[in-house]
N, C-alpha and C. Protein backbone atom coordinates (compact mmCIF):
# COMPACT_ATOMS: atom_id res chain seq x y z
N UNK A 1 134.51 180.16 -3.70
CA UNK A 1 134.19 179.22 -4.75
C UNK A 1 132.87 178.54 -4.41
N UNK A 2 132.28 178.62 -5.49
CA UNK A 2 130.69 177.76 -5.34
C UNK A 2 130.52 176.12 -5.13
N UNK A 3 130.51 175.29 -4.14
CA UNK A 3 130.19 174.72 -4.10
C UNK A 3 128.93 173.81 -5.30
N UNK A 4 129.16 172.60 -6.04
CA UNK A 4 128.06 172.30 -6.53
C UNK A 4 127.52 170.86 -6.10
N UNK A 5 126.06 170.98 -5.83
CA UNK A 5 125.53 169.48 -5.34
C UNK A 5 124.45 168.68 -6.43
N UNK A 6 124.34 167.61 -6.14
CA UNK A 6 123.38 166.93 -6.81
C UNK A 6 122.33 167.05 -6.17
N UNK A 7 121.54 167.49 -6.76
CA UNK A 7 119.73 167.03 -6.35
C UNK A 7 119.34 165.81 -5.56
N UNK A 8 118.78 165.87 -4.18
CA UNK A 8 118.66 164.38 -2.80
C UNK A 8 118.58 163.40 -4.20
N UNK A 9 117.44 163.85 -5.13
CA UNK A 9 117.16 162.51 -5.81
C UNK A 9 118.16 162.19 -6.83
N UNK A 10 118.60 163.20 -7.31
CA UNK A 10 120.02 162.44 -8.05
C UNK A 10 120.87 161.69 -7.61
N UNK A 11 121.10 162.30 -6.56
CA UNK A 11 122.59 161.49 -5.71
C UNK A 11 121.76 160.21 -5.33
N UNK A 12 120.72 159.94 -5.01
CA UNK A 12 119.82 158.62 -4.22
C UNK A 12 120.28 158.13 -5.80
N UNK A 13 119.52 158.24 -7.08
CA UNK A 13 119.71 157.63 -7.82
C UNK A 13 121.19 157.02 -8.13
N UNK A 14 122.50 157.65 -7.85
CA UNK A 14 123.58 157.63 -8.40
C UNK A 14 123.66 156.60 -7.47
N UNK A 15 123.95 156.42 -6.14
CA UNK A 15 124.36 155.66 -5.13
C UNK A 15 123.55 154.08 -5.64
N UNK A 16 122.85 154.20 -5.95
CA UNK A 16 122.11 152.65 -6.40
C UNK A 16 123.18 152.03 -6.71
N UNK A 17 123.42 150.82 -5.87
CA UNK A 17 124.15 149.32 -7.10
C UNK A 17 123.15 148.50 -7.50
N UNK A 18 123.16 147.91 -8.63
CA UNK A 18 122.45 146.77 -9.21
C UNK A 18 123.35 145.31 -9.18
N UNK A 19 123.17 144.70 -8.61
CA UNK A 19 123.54 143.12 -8.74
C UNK A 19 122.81 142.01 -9.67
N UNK A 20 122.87 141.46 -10.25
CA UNK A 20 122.41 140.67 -11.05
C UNK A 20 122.71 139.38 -10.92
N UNK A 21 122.19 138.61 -10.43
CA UNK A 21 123.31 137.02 -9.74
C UNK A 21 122.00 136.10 -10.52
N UNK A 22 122.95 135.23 -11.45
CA UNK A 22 122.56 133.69 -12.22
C UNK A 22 121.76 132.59 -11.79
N UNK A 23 120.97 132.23 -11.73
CA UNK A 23 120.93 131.08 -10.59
C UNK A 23 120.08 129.94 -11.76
N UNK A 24 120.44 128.59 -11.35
CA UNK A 24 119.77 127.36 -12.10
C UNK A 24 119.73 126.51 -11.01
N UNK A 25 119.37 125.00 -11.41
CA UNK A 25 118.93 124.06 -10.61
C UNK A 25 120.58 123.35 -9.79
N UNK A 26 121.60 124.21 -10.20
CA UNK A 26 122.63 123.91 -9.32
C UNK A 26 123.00 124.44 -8.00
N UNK A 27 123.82 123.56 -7.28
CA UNK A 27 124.36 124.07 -6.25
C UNK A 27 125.44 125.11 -6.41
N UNK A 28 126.08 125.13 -7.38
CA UNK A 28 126.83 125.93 -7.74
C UNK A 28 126.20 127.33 -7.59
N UNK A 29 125.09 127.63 -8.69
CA UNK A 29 124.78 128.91 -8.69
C UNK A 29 124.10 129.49 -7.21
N UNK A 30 123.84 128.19 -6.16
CA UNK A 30 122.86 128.57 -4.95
C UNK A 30 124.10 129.55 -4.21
N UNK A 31 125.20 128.80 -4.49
CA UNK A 31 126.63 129.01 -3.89
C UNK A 31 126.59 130.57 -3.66
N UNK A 32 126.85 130.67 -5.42
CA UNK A 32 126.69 132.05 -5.68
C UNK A 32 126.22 133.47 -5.40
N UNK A 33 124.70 132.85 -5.46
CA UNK A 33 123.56 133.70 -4.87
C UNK A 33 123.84 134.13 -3.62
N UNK A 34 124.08 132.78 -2.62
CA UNK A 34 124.36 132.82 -1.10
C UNK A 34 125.66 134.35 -0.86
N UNK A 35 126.76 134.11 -1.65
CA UNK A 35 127.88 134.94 -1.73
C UNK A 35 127.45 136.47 -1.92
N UNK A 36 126.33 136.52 -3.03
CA UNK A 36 126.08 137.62 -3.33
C UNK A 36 124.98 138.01 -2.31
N UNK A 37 124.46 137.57 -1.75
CA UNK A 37 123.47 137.98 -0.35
C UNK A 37 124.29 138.14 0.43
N UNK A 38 125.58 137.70 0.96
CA UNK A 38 125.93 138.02 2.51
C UNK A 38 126.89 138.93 1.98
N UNK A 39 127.27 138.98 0.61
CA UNK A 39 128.52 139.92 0.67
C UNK A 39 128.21 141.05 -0.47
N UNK A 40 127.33 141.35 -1.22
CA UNK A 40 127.13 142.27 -1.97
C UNK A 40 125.74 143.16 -1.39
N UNK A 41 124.68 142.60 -1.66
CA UNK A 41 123.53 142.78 -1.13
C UNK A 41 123.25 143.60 -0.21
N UNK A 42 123.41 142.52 1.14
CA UNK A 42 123.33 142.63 2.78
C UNK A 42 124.36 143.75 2.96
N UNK A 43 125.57 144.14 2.47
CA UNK A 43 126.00 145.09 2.85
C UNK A 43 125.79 146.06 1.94
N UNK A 44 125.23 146.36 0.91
CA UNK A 44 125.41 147.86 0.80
C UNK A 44 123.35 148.39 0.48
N UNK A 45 122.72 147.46 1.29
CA UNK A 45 121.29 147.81 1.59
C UNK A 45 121.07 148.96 2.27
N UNK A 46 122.62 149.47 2.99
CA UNK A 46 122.14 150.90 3.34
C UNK A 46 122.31 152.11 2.52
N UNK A 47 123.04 151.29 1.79
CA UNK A 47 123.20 152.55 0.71
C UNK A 47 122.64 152.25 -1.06
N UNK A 48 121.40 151.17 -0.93
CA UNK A 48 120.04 151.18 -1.99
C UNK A 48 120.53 150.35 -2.78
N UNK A 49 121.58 149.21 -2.80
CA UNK A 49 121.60 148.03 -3.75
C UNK A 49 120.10 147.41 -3.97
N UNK A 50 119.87 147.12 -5.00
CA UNK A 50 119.34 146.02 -5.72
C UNK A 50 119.81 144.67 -6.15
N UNK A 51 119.10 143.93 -5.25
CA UNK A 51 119.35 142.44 -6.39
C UNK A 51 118.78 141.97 -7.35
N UNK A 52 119.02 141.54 -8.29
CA UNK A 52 118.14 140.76 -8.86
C UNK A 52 118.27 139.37 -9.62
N UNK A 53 118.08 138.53 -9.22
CA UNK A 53 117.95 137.41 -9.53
C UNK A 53 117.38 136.61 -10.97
N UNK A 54 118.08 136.46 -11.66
CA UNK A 54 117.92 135.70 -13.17
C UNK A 54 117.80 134.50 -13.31
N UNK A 55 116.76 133.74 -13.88
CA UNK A 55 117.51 132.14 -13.83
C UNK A 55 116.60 132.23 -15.69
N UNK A 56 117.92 131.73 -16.33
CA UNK A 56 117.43 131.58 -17.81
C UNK A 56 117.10 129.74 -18.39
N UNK A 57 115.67 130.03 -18.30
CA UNK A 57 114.86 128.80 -18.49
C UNK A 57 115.31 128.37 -20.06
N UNK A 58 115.58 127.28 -20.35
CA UNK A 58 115.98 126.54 -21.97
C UNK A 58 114.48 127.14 -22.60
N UNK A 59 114.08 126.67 -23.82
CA UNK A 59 112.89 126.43 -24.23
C UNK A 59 113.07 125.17 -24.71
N UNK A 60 111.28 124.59 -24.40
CA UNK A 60 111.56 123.58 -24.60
C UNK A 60 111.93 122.43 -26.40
N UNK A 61 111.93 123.37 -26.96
CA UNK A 61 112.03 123.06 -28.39
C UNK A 61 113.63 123.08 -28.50
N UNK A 62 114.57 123.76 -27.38
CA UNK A 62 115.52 124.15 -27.73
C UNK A 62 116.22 122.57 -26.96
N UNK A 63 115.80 121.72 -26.27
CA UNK A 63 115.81 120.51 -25.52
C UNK A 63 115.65 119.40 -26.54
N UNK A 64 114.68 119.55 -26.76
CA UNK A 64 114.12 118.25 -27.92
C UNK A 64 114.25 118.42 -29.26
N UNK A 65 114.91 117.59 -29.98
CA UNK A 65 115.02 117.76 -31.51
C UNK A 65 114.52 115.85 -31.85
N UNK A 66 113.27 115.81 -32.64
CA UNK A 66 112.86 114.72 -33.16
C UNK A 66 112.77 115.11 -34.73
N UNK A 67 112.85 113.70 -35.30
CA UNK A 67 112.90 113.55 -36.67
C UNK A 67 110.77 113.59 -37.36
N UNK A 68 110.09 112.96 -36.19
CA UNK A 68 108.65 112.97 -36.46
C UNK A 68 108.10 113.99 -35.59
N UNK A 69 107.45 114.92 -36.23
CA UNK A 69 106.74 116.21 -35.74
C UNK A 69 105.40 115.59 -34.34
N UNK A 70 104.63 114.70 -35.29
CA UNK A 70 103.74 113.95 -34.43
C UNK A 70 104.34 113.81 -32.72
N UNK A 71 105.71 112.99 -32.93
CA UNK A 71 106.22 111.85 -31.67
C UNK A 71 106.64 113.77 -30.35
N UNK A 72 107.43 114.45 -31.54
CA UNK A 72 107.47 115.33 -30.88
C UNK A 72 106.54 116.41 -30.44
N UNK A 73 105.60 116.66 -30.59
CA UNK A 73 104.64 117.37 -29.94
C UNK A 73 104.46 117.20 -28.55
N UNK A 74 104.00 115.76 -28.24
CA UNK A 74 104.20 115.37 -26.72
C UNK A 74 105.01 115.12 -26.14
N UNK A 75 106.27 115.11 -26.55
CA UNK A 75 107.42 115.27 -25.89
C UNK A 75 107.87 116.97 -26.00
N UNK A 76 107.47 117.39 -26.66
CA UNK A 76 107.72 118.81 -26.22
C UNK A 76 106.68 119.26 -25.19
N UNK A 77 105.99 119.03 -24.97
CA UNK A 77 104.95 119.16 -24.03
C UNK A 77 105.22 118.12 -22.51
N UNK A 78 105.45 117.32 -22.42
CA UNK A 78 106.42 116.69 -21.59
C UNK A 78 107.50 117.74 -20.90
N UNK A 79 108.18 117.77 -21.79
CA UNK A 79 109.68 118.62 -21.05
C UNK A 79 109.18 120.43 -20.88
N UNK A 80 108.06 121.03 -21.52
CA UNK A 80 107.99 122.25 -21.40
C UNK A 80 107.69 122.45 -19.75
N UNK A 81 106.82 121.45 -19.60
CA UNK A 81 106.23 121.11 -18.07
C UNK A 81 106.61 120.69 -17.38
N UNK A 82 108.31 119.86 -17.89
CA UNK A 82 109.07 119.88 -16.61
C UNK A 82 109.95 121.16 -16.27
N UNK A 83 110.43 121.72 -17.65
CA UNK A 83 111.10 123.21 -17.80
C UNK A 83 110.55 124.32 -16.53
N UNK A 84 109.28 124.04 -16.39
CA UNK A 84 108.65 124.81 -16.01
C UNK A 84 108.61 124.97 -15.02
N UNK A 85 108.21 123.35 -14.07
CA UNK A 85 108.55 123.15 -12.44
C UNK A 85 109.87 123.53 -12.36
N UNK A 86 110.82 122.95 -12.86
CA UNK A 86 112.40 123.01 -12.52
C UNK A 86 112.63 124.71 -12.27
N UNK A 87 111.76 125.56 -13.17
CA UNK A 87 111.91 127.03 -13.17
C UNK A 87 111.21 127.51 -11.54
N UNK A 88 110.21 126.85 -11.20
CA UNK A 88 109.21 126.96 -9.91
C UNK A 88 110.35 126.85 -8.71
N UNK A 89 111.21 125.74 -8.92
CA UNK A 89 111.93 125.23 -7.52
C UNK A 89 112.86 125.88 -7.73
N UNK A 90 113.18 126.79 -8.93
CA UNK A 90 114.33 127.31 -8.48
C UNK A 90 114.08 128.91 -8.04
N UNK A 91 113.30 129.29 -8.36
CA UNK A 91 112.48 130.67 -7.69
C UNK A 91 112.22 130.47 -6.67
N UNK A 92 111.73 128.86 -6.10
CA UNK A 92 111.23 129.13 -4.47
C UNK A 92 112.34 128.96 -3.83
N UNK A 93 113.67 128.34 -4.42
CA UNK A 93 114.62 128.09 -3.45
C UNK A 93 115.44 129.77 -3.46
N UNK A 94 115.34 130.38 -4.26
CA UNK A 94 116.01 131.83 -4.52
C UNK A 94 115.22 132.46 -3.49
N UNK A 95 114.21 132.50 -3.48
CA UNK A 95 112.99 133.39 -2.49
C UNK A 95 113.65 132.82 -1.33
N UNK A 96 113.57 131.53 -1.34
CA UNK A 96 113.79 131.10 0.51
C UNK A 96 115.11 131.94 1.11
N UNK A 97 116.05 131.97 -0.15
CA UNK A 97 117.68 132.11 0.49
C UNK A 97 117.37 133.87 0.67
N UNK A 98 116.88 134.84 0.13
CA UNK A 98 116.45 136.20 -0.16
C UNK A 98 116.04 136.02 1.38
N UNK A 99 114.63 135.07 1.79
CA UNK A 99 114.04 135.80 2.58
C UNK A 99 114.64 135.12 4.00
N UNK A 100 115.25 134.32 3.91
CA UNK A 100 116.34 133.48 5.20
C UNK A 100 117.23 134.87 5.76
N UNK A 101 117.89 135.71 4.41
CA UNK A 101 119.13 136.68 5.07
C UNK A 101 118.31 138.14 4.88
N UNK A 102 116.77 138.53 4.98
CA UNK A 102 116.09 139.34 4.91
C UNK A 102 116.54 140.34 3.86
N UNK A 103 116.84 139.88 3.02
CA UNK A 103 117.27 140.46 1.14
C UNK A 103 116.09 140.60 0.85
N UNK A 104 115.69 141.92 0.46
CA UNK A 104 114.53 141.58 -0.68
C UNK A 104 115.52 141.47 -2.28
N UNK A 105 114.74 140.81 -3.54
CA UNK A 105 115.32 140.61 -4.56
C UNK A 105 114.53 140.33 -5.49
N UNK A 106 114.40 140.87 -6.71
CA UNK A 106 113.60 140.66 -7.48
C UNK A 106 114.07 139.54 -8.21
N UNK A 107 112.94 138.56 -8.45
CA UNK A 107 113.13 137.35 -9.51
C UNK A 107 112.55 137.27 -10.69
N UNK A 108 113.53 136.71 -11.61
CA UNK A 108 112.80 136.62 -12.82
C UNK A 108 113.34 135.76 -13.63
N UNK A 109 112.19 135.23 -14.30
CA UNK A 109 112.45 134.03 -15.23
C UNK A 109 112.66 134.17 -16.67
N UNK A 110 113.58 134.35 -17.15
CA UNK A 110 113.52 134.55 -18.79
C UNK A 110 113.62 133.09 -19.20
N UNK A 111 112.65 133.27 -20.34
CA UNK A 111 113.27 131.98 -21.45
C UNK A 111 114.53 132.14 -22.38
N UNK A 112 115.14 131.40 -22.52
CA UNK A 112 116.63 131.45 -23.04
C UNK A 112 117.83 130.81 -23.25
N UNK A 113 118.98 130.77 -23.61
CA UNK A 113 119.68 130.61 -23.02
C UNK A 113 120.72 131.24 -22.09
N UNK A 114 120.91 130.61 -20.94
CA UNK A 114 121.73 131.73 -20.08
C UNK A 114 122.69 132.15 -20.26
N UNK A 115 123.61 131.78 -20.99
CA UNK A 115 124.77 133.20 -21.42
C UNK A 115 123.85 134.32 -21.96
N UNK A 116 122.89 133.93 -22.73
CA UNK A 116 122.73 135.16 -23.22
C UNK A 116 121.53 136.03 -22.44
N UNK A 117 120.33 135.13 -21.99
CA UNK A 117 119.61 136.01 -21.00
C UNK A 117 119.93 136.95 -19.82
N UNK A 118 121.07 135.99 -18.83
CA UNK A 118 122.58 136.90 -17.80
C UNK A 118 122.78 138.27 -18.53
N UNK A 119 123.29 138.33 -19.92
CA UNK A 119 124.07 139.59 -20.94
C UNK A 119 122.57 140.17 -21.26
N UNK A 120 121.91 140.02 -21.19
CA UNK A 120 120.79 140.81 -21.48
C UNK A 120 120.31 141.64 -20.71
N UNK A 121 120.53 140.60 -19.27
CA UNK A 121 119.57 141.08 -17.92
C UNK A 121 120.42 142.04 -17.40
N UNK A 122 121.71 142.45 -17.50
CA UNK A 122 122.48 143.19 -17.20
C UNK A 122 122.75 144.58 -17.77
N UNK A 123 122.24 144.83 -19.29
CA UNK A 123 121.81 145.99 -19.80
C UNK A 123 120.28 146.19 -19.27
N UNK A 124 119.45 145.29 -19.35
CA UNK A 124 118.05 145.21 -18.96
C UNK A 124 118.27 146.40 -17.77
N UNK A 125 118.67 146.03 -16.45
CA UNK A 125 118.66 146.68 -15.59
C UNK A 125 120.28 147.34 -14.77
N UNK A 126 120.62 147.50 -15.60
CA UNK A 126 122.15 148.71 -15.97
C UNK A 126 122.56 148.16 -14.63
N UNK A 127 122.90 146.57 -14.54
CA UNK A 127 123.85 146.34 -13.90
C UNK A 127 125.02 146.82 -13.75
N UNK A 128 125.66 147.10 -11.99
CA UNK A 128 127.11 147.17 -11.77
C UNK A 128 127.89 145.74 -11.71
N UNK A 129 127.51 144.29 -11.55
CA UNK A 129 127.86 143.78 -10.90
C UNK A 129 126.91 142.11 -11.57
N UNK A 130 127.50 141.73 -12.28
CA UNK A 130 127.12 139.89 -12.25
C UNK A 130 127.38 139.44 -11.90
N UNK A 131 126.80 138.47 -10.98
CA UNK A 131 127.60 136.96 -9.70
C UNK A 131 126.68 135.93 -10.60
N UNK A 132 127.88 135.04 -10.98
CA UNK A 132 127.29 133.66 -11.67
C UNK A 132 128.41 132.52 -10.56
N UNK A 133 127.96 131.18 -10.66
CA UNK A 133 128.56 130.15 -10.42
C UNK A 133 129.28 129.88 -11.31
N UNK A 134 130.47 128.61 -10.41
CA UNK A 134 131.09 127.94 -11.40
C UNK A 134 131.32 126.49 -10.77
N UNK A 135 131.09 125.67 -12.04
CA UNK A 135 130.80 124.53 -12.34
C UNK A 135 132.57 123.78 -11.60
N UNK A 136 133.41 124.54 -12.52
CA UNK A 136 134.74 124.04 -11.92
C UNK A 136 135.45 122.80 -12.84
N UNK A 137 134.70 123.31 -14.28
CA UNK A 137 134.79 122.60 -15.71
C UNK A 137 136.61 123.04 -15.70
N UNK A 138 137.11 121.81 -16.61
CA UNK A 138 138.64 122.05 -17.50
C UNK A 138 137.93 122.52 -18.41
N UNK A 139 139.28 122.68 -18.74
CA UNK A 139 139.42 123.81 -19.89
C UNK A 139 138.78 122.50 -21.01
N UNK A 140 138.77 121.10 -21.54
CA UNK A 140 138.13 120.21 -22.20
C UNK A 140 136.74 120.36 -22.41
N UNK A 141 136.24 120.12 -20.63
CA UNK A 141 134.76 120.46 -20.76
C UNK A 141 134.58 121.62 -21.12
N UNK A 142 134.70 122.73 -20.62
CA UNK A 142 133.79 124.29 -20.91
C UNK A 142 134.15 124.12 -22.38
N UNK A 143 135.12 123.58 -23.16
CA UNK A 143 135.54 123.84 -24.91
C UNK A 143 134.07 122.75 -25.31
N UNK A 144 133.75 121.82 -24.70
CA UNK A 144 132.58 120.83 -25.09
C UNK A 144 131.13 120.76 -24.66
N UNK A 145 131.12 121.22 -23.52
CA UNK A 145 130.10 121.75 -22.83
C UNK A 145 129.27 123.79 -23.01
N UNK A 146 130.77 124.44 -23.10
CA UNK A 146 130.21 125.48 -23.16
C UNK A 146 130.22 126.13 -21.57
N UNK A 147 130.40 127.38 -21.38
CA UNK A 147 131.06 127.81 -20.19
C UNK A 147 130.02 129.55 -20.03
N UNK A 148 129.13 129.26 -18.77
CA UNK A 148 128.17 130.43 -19.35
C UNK A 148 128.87 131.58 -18.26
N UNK A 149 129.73 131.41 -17.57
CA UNK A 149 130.62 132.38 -16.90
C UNK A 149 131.79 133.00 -17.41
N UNK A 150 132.23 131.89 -18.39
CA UNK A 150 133.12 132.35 -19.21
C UNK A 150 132.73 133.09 -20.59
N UNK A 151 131.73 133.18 -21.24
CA UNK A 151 131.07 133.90 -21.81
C UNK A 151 130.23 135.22 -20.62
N UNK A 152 129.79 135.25 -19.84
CA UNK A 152 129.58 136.55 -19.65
C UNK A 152 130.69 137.61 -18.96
N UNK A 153 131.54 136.63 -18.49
CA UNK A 153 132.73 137.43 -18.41
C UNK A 153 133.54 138.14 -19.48
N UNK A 154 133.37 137.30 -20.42
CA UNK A 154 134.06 138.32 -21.99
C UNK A 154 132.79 139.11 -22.72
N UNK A 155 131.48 138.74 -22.35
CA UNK A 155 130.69 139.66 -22.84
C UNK A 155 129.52 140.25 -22.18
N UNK A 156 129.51 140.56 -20.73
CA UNK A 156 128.37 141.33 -19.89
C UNK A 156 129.40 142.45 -19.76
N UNK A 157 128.73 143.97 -19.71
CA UNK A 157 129.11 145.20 -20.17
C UNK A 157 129.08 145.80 -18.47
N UNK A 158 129.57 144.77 -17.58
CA UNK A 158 129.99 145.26 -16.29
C UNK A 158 130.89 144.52 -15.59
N UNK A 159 131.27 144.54 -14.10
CA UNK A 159 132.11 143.84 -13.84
C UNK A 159 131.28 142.07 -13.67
N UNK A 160 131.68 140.91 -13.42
CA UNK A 160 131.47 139.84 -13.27
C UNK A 160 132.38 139.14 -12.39
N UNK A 161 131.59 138.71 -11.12
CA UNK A 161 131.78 138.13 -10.00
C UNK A 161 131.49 136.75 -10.46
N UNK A 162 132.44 135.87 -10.74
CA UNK A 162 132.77 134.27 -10.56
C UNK A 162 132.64 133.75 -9.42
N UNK A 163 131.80 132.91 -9.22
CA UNK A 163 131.88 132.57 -7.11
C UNK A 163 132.41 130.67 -7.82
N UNK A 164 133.47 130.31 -6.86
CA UNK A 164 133.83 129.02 -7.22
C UNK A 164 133.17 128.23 -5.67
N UNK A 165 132.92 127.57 -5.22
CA UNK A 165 133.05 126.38 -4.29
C UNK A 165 134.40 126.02 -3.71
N UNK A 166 134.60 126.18 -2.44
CA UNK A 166 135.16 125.70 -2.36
C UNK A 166 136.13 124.42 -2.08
N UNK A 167 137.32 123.92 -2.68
CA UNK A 167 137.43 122.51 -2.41
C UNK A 167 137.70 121.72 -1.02
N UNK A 168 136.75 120.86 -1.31
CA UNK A 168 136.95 120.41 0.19
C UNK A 168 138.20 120.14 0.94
N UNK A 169 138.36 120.14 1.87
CA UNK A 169 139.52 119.60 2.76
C UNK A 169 139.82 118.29 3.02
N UNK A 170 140.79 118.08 2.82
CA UNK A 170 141.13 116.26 2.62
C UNK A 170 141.69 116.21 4.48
């Protein structure tokens, strides 16, 4: 019987995982990231994972709603430029944690909102695997607040890794 193989470069291609891990100006999502570096990442770098790192920036129009176009101009300009740093510190703190556990990881900043930039970035680059944080909302808040783990868990088209915190010890 004939043996059949894949082509070196097929099989290299097949073996790829893609990770896709959330990250914002929380500790939560640093949590996350951290989880997905020592435990997704870091171990299967011998066998050609990818990370990649998402953090979905608001826009700033999507922040500010004024009744006078005038008042708001500079206040949209105000917050676009804080949008913007807040997007800076959270790339350099992603880079630091990448290059602390010698991960390389690609970063990237979409404008958006993050349920839906996460569900994007995951067809984007034919994720196996989303690691988002969690906030550690009731069921009250995420119904009032909005729950962007709980939305990509019912709608990213792979598996989704929830990383919680854990509670402290009394």
């Amino acid at each position: 019987m004939a043996e059949t193989r894949a082509a070196p470069a097929e099989a290299e291609e097949r073996k790829k995982v893609v990770v896709v891990v959330g990250v914002d100006d929380s500790d939560h999502s640093y949590h996350a990231l951290e989880w997905a570096v020592r435990h997704v990442a870091a171990a299967a770098a011998a066998e050609g994972a990818e990370l990649v790192v998402v953090h979905g920036k608001p826009s700033a129009s999507s922040v500010v709603s004024f009744g006078s176009p005038a008042a708001a101009g500079d206040v949209v300009r105000f917050v676009e430029a804080d949008l913007r740093k807040r997007a800076e510190d959270v790339v350099d703190r992603a880079r630091s944690l990448c290059i602390a556990n010698s991960v390389h990881g690609l970063i990237e900043v979409i404008e958006g909102e993050a349920r839906y930039v996460l569900c994007n970035a995951v067809e984007k680059y034919g994720a196996d695997l989303l690691v988002v944080g969690s906030h550690g909302y009731g069921a009250i808040k995420r119904a009032f607040l909005g729950s962007v783990s709980d939305y990509c868990a019912h709608h990213a088209h792979c598996s989704v890794m929830i990383v919680k915190r854990p509670k402290p010890k009394i």
